[in-house]
N, C-alpha and C. Protein backbone atom coordinates (compact mmCIF):
# COMPACT_ATOMS: atom_id res chain seq x y z
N UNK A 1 -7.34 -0.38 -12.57
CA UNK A 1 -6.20 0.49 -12.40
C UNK A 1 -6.29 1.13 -11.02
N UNK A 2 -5.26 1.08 -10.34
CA UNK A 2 -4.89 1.68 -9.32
C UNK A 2 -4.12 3.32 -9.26
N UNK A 3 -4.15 4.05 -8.07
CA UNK A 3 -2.91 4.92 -7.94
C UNK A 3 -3.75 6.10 -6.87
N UNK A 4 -3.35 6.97 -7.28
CA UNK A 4 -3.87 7.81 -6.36
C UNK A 4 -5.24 8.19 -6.09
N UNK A 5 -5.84 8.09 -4.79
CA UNK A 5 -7.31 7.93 -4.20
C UNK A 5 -7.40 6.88 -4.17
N UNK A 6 -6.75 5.85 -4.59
CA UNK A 6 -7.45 4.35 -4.17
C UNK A 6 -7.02 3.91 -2.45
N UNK A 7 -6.18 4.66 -2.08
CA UNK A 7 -5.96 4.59 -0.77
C UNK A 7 -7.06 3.81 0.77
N UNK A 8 -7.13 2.76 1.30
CA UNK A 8 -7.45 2.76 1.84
C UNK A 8 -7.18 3.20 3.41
N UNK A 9 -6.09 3.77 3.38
CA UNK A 9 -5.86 4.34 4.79
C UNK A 9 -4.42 5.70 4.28
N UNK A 10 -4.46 6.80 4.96
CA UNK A 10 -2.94 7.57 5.17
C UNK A 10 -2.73 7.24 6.57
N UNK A 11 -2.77 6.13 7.13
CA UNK A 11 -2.62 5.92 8.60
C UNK A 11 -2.19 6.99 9.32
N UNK A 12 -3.22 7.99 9.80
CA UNK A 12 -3.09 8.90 10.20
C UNK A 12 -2.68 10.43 10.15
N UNK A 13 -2.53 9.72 8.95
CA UNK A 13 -1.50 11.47 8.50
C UNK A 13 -2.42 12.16 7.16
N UNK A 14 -1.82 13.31 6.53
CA UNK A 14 -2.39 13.83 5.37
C UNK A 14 -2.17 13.40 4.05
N UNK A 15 -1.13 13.09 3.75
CA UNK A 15 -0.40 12.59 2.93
C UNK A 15 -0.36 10.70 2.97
N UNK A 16 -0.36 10.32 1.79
CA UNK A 16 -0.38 9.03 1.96
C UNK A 16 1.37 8.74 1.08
N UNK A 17 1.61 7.42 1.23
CA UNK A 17 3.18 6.94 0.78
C UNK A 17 3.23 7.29 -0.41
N UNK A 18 2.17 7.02 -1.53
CA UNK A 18 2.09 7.36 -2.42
C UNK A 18 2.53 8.84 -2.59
N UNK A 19 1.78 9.94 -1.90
CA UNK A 19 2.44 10.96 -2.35
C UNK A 19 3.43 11.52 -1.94
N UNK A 20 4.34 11.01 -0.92
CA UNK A 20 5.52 11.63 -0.52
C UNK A 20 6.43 10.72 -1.06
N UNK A 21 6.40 9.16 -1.77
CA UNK A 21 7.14 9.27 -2.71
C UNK A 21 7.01 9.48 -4.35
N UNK A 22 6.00 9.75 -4.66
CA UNK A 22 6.08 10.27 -6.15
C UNK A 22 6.33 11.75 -6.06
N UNK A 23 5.90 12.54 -5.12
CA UNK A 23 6.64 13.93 -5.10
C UNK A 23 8.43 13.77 -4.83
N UNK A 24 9.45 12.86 -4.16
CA UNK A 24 10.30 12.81 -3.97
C UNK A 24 11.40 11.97 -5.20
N UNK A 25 10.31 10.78 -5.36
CA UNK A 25 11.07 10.22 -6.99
C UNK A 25 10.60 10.25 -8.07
N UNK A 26 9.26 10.86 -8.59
CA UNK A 26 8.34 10.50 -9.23
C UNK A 26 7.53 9.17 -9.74
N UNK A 27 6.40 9.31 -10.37
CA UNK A 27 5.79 8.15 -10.49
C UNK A 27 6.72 7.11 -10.97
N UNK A 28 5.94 5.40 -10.27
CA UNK A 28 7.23 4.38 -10.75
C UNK A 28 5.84 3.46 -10.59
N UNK A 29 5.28 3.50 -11.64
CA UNK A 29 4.14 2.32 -12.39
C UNK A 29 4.86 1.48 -12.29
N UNK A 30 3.92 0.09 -12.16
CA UNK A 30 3.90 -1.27 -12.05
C UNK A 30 3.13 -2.13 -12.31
N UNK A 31 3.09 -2.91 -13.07
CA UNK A 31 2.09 -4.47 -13.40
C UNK A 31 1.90 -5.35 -12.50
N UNK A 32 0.65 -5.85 -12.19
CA UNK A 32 0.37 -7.14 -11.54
C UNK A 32 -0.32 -8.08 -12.76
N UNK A 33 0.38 -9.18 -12.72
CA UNK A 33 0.11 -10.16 -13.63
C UNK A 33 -0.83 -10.96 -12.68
N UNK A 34 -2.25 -11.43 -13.10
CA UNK A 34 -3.20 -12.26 -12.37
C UNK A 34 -3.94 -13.04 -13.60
N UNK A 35 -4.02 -14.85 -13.58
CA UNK A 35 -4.34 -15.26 -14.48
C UNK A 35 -5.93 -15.28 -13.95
N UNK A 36 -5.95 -15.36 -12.93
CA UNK A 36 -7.53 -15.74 -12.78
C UNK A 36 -8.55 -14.76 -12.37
N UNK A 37 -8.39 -13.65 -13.64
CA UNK A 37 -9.69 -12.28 -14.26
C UNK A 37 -10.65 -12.88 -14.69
N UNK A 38 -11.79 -12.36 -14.08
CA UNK A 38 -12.95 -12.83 -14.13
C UNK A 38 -13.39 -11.94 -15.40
N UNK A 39 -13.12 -10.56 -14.72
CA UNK A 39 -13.89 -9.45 -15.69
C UNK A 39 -12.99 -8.43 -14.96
N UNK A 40 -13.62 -6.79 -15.85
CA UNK A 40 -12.16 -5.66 -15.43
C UNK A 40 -12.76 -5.35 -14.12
N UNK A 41 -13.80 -5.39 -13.20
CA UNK A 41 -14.17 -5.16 -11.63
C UNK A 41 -13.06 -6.00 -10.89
N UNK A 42 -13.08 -7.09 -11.32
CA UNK A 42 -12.11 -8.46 -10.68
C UNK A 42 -10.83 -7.93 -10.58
N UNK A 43 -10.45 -7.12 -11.99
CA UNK A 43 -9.10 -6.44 -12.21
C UNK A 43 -8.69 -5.01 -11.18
N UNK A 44 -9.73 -4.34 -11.56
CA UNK A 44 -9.53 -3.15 -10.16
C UNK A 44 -9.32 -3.75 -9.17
N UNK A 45 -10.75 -4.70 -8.71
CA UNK A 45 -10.31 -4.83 -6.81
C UNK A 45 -8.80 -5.32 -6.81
N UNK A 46 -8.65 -6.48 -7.57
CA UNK A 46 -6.76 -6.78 -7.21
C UNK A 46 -5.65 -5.96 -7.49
N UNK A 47 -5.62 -4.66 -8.40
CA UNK A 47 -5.05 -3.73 -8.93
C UNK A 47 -4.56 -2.86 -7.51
N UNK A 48 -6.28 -2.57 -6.71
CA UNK A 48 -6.14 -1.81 -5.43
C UNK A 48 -5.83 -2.51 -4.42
N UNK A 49 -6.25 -3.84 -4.35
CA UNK A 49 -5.28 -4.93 -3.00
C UNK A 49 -4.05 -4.44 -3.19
N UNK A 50 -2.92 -4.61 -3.98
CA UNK A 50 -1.53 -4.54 -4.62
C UNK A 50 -1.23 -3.30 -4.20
N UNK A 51 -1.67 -2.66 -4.35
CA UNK A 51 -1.36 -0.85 -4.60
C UNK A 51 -1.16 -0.53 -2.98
N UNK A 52 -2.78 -0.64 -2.01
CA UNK A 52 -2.74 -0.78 -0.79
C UNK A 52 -1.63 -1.64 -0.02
N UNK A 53 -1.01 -2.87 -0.49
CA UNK A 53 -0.58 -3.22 -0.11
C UNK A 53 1.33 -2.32 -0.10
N UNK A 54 1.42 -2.09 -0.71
CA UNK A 54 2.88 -1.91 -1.25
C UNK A 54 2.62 -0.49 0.05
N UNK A 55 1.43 0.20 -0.76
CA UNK A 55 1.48 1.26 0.83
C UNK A 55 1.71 0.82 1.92
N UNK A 56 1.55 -0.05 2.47
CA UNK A 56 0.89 0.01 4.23
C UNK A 56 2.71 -0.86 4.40
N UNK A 57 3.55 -1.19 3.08
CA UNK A 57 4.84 -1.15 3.46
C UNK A 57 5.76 -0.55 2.94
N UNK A 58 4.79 0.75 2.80
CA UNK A 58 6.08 2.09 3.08
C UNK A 58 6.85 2.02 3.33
N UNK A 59 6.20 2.57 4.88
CA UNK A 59 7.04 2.71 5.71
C UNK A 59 7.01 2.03 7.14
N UNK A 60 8.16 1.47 7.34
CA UNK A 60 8.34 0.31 8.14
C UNK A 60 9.44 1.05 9.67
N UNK A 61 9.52 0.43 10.56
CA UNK A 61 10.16 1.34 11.69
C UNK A 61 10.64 0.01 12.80
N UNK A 62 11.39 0.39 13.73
CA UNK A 62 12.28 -0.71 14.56
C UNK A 62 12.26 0.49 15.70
N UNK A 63 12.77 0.00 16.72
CA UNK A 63 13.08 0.84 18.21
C UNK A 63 13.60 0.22 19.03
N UNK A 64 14.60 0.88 19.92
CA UNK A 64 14.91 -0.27 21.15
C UNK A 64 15.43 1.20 22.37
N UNK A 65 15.55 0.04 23.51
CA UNK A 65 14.81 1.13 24.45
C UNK A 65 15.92 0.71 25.40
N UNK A 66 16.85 1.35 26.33
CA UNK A 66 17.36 0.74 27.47
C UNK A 66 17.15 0.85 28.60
N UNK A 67 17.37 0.34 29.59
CA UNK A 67 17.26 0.41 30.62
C UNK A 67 16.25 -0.12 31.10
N UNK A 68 15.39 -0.23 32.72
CA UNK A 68 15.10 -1.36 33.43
C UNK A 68 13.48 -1.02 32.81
N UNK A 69 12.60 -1.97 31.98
CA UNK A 69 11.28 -1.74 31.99
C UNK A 69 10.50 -1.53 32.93
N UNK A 70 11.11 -2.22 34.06
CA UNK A 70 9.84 -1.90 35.54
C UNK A 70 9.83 -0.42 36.61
């Protein structure tokens, strides 16, 4: 099982995605279906891959810039 503290990064900040959106929508649990469980260790580490993952695409960002780069 995953969720909060399993965090491997708040990329920089205090707060991780996790908690600025479960404070904003509340918790929104989710299943990962994996046929090939070894044992429940096997189940955490992929529980927290998933979890980490969905974090680190939070939040996503674009930019554009005008004028002469040089």
């Amino acid at each position: 099982m995953a969720g909060s503290g399993s965090e491997t990064t708040t990329m920089g900040v205090k707060e991780s995605g996790y908690k600025l959106s479960s404070d904003a929508f509340g918790e929104s649990p989710t299943s990962v279906l994996n046929d090939a469980l070894i044992d429940t260790t096997d189940a955490d580490a992929i529980a927290k891959a998933a979890y980490n993952t969905r974090l680190n695409e939070f939040l996503t960002g674009e930019g554009r810039c005008s004028g002469n780069p040089e």
